[in-house]
Protein backbone atom coordinates (compact mmCIF):
# COMPACT_ATOMS: atom_id res chain seq x y z
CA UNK A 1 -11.56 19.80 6.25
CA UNK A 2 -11.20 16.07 6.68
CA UNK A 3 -13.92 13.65 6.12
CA UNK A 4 -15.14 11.91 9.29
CA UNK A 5 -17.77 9.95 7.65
CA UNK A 6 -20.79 9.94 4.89
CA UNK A 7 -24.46 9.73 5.37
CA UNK A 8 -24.94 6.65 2.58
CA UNK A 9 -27.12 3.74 4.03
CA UNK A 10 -25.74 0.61 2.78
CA UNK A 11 -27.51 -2.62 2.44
CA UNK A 12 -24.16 -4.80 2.58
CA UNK A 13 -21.67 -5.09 4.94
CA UNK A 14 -18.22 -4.39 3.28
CA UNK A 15 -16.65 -7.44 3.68
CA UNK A 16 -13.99 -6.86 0.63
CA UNK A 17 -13.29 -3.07 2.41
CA UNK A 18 -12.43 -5.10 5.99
CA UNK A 19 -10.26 -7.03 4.26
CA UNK A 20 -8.50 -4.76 2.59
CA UNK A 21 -7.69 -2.90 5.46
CA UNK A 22 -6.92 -6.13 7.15
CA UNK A 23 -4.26 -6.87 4.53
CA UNK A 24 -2.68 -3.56 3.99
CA UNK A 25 -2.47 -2.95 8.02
CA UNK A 26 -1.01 -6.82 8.25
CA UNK A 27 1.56 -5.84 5.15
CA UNK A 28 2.42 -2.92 7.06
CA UNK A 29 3.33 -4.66 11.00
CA UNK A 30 4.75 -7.94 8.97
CA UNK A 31 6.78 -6.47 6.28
CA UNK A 32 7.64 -2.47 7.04
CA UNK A 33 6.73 -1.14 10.39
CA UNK A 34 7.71 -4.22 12.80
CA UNK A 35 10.12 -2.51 14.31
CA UNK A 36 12.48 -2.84 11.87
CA UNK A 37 16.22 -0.66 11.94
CA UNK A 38 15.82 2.18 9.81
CA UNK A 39 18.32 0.27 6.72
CA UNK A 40 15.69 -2.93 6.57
CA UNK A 41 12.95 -0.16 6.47
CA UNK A 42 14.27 1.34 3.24
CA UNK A 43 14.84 -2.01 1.85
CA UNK A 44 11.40 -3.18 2.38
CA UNK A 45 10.40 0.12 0.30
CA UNK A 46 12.88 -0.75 -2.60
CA UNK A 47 11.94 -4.53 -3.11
CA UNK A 48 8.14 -4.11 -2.50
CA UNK A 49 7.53 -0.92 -4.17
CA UNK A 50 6.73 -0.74 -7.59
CA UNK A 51 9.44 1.37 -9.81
CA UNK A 52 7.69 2.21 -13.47
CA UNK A 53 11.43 2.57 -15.10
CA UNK A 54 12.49 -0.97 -13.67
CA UNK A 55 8.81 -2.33 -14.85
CA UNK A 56 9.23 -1.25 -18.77
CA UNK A 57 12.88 -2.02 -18.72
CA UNK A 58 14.29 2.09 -19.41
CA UNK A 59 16.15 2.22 -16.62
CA UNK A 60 17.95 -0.72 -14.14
CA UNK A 61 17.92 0.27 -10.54
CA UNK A 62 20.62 -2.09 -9.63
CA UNK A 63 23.26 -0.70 -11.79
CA UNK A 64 23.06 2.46 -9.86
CA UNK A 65 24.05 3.95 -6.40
CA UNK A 66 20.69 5.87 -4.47
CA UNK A 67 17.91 4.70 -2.46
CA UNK A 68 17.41 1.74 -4.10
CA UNK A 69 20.64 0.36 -5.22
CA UNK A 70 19.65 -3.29 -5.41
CA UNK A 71 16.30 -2.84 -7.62
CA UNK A 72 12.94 -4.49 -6.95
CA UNK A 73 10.63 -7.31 -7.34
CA UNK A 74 9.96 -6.85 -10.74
CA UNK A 75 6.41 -7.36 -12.55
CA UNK A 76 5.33 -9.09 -8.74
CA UNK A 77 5.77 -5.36 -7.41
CA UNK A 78 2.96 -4.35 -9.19
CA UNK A 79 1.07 -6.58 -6.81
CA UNK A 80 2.64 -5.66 -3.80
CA UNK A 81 3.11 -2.23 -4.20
CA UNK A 82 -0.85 -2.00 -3.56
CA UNK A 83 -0.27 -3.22 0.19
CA UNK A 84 2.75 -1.18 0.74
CA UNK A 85 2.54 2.57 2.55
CA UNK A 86 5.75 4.60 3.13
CA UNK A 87 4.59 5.51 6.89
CA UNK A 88 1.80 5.09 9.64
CA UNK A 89 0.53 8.21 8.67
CA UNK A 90 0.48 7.38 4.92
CA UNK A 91 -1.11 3.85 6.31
CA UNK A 92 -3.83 5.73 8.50
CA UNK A 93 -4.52 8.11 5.98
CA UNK A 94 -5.48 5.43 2.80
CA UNK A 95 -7.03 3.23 5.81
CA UNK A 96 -9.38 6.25 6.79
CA UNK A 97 -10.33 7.48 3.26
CA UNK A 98 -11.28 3.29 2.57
CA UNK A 99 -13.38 3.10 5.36
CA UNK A 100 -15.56 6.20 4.89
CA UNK A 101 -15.57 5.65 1.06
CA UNK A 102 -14.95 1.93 -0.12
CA UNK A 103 -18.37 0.56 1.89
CA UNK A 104 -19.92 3.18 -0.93
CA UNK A 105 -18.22 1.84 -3.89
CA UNK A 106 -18.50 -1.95 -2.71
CA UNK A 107 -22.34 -1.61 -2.29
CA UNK A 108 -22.88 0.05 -5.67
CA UNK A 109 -21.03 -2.42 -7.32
CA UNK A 110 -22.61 -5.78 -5.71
């Protein structure tokens, strides 16, 4: 059911796909997974994650009381967002599917 990997000889070695997975694994021990309590956890998901409503200005996330009560980074979430992964297996999963895949799409492109 799962891919374990693809039959596509490359000709490059997918530098930009290692580091990639470099950064979003480094994201994840620095900034989420670190062993952090379970309250710093959610935090880390509220100020890194990108929220569309808080982006276009229809809704303010620090007015109200929920998960994220105190709002988030703003237009720099957009950015950091891409790095961020609610869980190891959300982490392994994206990790996996770049690794069979992104070698693919980096050698077609150049």
């Amino acid at each position: 059911m799962f891919p374990l990997s693809d039959e596509n000889p490359t000709t490059l070695s997918p530098l930009i796909t290692f580091a990639v997975i470099a950064a979003c694994t480094g994201v994840w021990v620095l900034l989420q997974g670190a062993g952090m309590s379970e309250e710093t956890y959610y935090s880390s998901i509220c100020n890194l994650g990108a929220i569309p409503a808080e982006l276009t200005g229809s809704f303010n996330m620090s007015e109200q009381q929920g998960p994220c009560p105190t709002g988030g980074l703003g237009w720099p979430a957009l950015f950091t967002s891409m790095f961020s992964h609610g869980s190891w297996m959300h982490l392994l999963g994206n990790m996996w599917f770049l690794w069979i895949f992104g070698n693919n799409i980096e050698d077609s492109m150049g």
